[in-house]
C-alpha atoms as a PDB file:
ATOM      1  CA  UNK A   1      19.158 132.716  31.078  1.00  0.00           C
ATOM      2  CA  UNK A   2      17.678 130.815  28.579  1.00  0.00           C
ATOM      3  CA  UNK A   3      18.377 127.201  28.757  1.00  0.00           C
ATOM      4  CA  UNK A   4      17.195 123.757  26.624  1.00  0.00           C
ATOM      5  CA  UNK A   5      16.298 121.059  28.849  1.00  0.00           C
ATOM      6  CA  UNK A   6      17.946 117.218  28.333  1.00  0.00           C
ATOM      7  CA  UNK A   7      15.764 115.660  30.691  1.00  0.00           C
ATOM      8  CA  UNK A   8      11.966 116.204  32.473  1.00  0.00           C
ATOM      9  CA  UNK A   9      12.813 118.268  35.439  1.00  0.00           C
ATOM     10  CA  UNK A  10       9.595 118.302  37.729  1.00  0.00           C
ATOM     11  CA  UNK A  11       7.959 121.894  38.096  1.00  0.00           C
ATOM     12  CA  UNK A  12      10.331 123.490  35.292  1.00  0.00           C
ATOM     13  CA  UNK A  13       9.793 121.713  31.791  1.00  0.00           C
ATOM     14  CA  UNK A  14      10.061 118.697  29.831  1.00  0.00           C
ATOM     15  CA  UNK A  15      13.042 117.739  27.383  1.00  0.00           C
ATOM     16  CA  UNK A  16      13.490 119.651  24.560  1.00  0.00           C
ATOM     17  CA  UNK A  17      11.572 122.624  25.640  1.00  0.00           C
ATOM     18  CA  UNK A  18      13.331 126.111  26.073  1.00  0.00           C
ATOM     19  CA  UNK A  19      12.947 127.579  29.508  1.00  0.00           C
ATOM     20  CA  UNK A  20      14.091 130.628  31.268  1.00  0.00           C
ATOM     21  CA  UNK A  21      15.530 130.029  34.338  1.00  0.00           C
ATOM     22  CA  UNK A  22      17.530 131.977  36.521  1.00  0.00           C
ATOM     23  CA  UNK A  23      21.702 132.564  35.953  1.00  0.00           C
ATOM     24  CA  UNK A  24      23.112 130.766  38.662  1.00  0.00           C
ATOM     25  CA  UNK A  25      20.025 127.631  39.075  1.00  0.00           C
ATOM     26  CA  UNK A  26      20.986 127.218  35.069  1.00  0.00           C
ATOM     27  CA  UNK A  27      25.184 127.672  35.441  1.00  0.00           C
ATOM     28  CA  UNK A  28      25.321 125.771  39.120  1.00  0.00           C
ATOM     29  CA  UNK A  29      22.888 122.932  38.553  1.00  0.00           C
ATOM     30  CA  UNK A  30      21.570 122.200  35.044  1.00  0.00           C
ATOM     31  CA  UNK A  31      24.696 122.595  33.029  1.00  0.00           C
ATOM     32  CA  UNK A  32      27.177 120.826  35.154  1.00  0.00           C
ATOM     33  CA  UNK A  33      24.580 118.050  35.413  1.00  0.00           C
ATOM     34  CA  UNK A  34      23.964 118.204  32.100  1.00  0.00           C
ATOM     35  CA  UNK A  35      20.004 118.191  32.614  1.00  0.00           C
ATOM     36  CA  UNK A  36      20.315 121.758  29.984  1.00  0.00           C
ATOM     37  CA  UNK A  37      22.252 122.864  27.150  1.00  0.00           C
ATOM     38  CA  UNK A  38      22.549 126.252  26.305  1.00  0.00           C
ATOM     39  CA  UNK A  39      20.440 126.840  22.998  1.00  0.00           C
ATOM     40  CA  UNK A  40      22.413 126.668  20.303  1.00  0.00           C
ATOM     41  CA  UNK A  41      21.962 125.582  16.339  1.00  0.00           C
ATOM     42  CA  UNK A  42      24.288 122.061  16.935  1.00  0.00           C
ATOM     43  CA  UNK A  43      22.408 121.326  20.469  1.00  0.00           C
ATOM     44  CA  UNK A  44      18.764 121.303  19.400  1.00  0.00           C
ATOM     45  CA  UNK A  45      19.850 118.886  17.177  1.00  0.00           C
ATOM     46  CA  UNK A  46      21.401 116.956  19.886  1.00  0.00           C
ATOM     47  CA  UNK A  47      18.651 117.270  21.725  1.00  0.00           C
ATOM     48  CA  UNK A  48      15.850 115.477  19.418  1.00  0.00           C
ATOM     49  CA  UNK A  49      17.185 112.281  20.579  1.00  0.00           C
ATOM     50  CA  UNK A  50      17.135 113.606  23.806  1.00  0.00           C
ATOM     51  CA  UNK A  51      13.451 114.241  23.186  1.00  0.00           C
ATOM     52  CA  UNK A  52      12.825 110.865  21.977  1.00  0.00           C
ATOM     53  CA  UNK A  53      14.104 109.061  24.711  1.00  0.00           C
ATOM     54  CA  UNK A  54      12.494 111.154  26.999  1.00  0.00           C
ATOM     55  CA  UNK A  55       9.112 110.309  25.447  1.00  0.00           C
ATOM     56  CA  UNK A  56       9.620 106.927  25.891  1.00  0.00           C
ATOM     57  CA  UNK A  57      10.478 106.392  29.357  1.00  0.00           C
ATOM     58  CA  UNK A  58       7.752 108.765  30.423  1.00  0.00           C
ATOM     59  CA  UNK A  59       5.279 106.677  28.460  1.00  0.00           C
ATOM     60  CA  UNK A  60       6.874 103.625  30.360  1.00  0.00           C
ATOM     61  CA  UNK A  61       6.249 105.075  33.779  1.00  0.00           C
ATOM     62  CA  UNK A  62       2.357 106.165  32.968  1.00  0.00           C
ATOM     63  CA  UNK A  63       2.350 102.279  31.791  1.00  0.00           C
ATOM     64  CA  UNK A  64       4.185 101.609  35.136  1.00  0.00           C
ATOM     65  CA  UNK A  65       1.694 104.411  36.918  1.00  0.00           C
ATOM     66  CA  UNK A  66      -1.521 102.995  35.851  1.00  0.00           C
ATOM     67  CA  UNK A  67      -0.860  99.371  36.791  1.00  0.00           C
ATOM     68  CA  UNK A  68       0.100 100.647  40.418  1.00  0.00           C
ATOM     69  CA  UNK A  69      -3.440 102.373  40.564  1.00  0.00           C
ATOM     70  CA  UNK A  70      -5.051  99.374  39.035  1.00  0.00           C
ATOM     71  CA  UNK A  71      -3.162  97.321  41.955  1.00  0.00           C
ATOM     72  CA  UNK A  72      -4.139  99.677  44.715  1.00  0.00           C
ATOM     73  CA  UNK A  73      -7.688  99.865  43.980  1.00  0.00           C
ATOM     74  CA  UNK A  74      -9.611  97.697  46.999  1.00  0.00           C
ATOM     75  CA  UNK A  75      -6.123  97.265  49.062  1.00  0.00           C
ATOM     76  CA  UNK A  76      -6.589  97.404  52.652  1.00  0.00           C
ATOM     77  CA  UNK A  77      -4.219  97.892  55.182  1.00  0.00           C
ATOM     78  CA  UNK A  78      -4.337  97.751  58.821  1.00  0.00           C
ATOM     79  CA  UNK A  79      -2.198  99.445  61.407  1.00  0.00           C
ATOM     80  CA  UNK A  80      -2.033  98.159  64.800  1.00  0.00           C
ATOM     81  CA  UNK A  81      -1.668 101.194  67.638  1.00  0.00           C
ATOM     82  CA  UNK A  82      -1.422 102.233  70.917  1.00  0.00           C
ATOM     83  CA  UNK A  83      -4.962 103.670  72.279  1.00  0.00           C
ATOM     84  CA  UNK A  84      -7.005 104.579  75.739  1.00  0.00           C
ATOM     85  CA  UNK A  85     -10.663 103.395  75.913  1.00  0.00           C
ATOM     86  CA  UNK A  86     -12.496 105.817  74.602  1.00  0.00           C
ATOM     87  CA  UNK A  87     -10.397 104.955  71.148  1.00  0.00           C
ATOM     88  CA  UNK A  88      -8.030 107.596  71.094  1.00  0.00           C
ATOM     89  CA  UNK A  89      -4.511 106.788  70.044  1.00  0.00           C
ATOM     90  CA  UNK A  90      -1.747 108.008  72.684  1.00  0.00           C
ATOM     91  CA  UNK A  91       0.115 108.990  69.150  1.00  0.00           C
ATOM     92  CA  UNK A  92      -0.919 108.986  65.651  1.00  0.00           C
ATOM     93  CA  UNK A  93      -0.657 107.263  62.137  1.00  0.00           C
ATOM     94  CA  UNK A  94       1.062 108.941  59.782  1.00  0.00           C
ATOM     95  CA  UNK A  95       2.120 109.159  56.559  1.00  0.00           C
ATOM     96  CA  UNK A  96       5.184 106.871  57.125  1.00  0.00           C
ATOM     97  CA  UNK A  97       3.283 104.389  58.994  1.00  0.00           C
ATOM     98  CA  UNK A  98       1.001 104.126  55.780  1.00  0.00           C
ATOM     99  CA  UNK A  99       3.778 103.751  53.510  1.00  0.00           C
ATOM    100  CA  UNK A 100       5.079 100.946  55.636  1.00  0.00           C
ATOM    101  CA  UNK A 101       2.159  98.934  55.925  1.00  0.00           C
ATOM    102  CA  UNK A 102       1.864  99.286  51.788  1.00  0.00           C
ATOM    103  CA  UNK A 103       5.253  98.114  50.985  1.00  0.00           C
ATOM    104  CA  UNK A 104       4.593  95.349  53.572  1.00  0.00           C
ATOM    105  CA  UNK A 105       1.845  94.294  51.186  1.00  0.00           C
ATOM    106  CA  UNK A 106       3.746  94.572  48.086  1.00  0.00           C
ATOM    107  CA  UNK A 107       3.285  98.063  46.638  1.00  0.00           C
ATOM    108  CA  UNK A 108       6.056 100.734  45.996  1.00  0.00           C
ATOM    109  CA  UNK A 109       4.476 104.103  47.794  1.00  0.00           C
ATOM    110  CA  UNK A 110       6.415 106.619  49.267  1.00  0.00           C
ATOM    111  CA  UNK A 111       5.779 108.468  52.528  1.00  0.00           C
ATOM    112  CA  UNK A 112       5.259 111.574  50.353  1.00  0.00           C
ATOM    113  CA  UNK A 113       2.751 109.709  47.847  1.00  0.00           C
ATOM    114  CA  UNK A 114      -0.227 109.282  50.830  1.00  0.00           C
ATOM    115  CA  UNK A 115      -1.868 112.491  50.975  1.00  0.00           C
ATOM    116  CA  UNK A 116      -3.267 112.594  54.529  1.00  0.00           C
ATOM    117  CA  UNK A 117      -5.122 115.730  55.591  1.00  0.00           C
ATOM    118  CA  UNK A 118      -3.867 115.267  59.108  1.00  0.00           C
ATOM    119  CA  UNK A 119      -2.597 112.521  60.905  1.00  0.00           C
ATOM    120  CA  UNK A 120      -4.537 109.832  62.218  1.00  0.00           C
ATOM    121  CA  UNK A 121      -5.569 110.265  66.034  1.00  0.00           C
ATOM    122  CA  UNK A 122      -8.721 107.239  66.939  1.00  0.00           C
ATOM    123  CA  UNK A 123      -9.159 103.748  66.026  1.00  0.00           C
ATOM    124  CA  UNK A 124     -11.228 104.221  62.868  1.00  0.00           C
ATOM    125  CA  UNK A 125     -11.122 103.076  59.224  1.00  0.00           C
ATOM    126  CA  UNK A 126     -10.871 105.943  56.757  1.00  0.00           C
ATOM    127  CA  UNK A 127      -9.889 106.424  53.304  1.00  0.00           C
ATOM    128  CA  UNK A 128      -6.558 107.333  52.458  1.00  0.00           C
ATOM    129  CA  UNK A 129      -5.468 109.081  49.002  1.00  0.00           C
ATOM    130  CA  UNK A 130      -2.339 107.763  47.018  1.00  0.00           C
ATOM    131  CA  UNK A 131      -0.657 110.655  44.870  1.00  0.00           C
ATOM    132  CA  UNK A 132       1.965 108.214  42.671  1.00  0.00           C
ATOM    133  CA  UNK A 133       2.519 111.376  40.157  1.00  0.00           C
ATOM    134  CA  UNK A 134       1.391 112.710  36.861  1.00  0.00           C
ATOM    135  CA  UNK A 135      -2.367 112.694  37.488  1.00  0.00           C
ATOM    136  CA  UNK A 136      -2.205 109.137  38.607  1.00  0.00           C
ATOM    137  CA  UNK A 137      -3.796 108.684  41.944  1.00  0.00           C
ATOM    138  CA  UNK A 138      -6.024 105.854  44.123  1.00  0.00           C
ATOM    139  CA  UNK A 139      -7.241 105.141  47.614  1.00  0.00           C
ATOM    140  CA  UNK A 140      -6.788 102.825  50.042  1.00  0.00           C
ATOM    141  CA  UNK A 141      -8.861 101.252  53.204  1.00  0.00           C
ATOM    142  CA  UNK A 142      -6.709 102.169  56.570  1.00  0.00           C
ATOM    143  CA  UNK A 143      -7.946  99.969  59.601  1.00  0.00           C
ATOM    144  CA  UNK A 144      -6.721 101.748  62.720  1.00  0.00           C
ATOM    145  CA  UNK A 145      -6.825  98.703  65.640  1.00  0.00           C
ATOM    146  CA  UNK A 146      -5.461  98.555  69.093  1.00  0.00           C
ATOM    147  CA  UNK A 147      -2.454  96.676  69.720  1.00  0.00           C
ATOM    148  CA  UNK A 148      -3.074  94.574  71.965  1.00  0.00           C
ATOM    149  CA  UNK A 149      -1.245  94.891  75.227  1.00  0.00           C
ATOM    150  CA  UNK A 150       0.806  92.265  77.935  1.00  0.00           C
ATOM    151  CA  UNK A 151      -2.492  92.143  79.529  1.00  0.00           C
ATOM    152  CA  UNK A 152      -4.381  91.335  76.432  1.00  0.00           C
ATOM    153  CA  UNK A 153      -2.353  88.283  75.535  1.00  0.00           C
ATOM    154  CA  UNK A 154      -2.569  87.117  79.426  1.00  0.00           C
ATOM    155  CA  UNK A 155      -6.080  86.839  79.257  1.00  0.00           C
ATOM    156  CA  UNK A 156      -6.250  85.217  75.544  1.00  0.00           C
ATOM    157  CA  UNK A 157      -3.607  82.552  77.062  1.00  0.00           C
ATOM    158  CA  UNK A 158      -5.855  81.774  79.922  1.00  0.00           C
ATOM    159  CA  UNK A 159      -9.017  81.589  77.909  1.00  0.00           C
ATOM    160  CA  UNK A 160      -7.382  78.671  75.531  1.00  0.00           C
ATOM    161  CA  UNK A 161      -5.296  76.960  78.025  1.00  0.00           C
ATOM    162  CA  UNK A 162      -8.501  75.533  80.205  1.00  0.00           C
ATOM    163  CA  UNK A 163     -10.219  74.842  76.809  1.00  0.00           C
ATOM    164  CA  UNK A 164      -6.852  72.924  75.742  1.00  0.00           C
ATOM    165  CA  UNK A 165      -6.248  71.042  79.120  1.00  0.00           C
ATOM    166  CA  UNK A 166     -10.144  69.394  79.059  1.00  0.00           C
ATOM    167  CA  UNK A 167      -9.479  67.964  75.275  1.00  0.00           C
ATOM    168  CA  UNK A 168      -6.686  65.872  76.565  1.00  0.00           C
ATOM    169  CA  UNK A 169      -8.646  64.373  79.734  1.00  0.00           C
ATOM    170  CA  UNK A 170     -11.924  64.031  77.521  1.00  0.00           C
ATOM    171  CA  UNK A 171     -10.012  61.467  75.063  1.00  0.00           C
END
């Protein structure tokens, strides 16, 4: 069925362009959302406006797309984990974990934006790709560090509370 697209619908078309999808994708989903009209004389001239606004919000998001690179470019993040000796973590850093530690700084990237060829597994720093859509990609630092454990802060307590217990008797 041929159908004439309202809207951008990722992977199928933009607004105003004829497609052909299939009978029930275009009589279940597109028309009832009204994301498609069927192609008549009266609707493509509905759907120049259609067109028009379409054009301008997605020239606001590549606006809003290219300041997000620009604002990504040199970020670093780092990601405290679990890991034995030899600098192997007992789980990994994923996506989600990325995403996390980005919003935490102040940018707006999805779990499905870092592009990760497999999960991180050792204390490392490596460079991670952001996807944000529409060609519009950039990369951050990762810092994979050890959490520190109980033990860790015991022994950081110990080594300033002698240091802070002579400044008081030295005065």
């Amino acid at each position: 069925m041929k159908v004439l697209l309202r809207r951008d619908i990722p992977r199928l078309g933009l607004a105003g362009d004829l497609v052909e999808v299939r009978n029930g994708y275009a009589r279940n989903y597109l028309l009832p959302h009204h994301l498609a009209l069927e192609p008549t004389k009266a609707n493509l001239k509905k759907v120049e406006e259609d067109k028009r606004v379409a054009a301008e919000e997605r020239a606001r998001r590549h606006e809003f797309l290219k300041r997000e690179v620009e604002r990504l470019a040199g970020v670093e993040v780092t990601i405290s984990a679990a890991a034995n000796e030899e600098g192997h973590l007992y789980g990994s850093v994923t996506t989600r974990e990325i995403s996390k530690a980005l919003i935490a700084a102040g940018h707006s990237v999805q779990p499905d934006q870092v592009k990760l060829d497999e999960p991180i597994k050792t204390l490392d720093t490596k460079m991670v790709k952001i996807v944000l859509g529409e060609g519009f990609e950039g990369e951050v630092k990762v810092w994979t560090v050890r959490e520190k454990t109980a033990a860790d802060l015991a022994a950081e307590q110990s080594a300033t509370a002698p240091a802070e217990a002579a400044a008081p008797a030295e005065a």
